[in-house]
C-alpha atoms as a PDB file:
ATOM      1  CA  UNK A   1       0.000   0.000   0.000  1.00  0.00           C
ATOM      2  CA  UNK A   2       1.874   3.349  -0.830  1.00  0.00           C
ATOM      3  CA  UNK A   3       1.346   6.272   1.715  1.00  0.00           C
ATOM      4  CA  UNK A   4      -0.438   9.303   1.300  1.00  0.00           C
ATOM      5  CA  UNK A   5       1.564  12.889   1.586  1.00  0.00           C
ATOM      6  CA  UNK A   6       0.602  13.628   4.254  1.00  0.00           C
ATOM      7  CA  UNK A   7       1.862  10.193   5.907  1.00  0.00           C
ATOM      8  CA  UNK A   8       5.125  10.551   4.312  1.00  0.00           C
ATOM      9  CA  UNK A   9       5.969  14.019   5.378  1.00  0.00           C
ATOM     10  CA  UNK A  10       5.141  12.792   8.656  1.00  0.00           C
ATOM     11  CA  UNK A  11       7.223   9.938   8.934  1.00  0.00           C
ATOM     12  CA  UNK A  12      10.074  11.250   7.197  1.00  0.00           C
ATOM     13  CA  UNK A  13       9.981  13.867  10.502  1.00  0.00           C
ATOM     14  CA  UNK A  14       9.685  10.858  13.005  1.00  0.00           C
ATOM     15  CA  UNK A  15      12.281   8.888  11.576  1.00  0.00           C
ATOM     16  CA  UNK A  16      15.313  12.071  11.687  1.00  0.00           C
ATOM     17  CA  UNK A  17      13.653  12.304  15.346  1.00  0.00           C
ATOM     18  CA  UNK A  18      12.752  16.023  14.994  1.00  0.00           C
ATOM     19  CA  UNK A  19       9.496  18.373  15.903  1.00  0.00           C
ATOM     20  CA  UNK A  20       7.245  19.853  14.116  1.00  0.00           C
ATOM     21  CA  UNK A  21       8.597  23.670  14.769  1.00  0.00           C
ATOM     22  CA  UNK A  22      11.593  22.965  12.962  1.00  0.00           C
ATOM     23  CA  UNK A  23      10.576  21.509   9.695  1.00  0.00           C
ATOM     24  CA  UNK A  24       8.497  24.790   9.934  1.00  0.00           C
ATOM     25  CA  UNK A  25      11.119  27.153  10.774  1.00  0.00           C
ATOM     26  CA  UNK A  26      12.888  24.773   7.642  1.00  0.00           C
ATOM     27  CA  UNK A  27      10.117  25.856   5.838  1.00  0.00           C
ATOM     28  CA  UNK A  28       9.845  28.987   6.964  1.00  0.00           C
ATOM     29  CA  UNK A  29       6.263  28.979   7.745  1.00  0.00           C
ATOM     30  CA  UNK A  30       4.183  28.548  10.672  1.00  0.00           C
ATOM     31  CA  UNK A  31       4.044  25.385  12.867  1.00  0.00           C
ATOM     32  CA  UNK A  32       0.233  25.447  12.209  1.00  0.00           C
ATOM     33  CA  UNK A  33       0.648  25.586   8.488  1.00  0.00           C
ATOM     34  CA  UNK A  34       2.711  22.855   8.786  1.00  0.00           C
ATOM     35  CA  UNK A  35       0.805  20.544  10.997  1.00  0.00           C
ATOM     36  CA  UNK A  36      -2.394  21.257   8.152  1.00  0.00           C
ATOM     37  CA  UNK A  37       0.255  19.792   5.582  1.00  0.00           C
ATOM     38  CA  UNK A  38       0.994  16.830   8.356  1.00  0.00           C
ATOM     39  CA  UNK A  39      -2.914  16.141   8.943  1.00  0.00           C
ATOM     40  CA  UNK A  40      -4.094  16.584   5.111  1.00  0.00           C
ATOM     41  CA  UNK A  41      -5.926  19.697   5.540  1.00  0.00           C
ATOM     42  CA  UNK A  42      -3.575  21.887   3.281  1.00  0.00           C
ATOM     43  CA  UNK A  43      -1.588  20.760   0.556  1.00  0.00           C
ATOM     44  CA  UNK A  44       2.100  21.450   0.306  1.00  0.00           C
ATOM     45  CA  UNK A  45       3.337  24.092  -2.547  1.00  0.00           C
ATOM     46  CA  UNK A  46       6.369  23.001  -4.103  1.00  0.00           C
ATOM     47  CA  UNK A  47       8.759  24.803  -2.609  1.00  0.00           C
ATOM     48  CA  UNK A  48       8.142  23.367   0.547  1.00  0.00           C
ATOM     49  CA  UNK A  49       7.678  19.945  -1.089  1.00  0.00           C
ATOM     50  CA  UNK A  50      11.192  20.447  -2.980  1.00  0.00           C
ATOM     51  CA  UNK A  51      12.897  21.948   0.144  1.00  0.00           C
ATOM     52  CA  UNK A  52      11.518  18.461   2.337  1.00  0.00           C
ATOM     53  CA  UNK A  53      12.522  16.355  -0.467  1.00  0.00           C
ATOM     54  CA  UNK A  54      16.083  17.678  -0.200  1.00  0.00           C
ATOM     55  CA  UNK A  55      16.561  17.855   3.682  1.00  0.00           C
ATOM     56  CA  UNK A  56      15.188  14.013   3.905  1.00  0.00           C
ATOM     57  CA  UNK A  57      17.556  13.293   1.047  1.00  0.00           C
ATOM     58  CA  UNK A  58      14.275  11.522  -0.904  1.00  0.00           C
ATOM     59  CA  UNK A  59      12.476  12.527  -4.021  1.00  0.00           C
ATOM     60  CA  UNK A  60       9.636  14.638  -4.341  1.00  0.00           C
ATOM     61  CA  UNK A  61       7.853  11.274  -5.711  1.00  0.00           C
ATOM     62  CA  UNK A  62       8.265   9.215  -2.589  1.00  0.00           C
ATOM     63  CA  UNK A  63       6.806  12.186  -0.562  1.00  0.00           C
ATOM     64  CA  UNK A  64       3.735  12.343  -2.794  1.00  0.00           C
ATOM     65  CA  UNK A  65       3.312   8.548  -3.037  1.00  0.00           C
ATOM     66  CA  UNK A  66       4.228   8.138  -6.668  1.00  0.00           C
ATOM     67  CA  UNK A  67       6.779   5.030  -5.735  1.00  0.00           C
ATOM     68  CA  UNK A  68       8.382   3.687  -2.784  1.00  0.00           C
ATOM     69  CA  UNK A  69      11.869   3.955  -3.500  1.00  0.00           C
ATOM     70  CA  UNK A  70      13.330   6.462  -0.711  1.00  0.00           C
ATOM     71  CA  UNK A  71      16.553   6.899  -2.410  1.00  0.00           C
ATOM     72  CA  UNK A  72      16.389  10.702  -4.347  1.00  0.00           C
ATOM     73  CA  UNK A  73      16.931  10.924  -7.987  1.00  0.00           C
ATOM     74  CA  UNK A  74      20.767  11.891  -8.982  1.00  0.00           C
ATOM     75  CA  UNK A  75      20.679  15.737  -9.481  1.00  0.00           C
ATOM     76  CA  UNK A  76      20.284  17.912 -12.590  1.00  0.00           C
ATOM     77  CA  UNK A  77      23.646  19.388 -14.044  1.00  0.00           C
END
């Protein structure tokens, strides 16, 4: 079964052991704003989906459940 966003983002911040005040301040948005994106209620722009992808060193596709492979793309030249 592949995860929803909202799953993933939330994992992704369990698993590096971290609250959710500083993927906001990451982000730099609100902790509320960011516990809508956590919950479902607001979906991420893609800045903040890009910026996530990079600091949990994953691809923008494993965050939005296109595929399960973790492991981020090799980067653009």
């Amino acid at each position: 079964m592949i995860k929803t966003t909202n799953e993933r983002i939330r994992e992704l911040r369990e698993d590096k052991d971290i609250n959710q005040t500083t993927v906001a301040e990451l982000l730099n948005t609100s902790q509320t704003v960011y516990s809508r994106y956590e919950r479902g209620e607001r979906k991420i722009p893609v800045d903040h989906l890009i910026t996530l992808a990079d600091y949990y060193n994953t691809s923008t596709d494993y965050i939005l459940g296109r595929t399960n492979e973790k492991n981020p793309y090799p980067k653009a030249k």
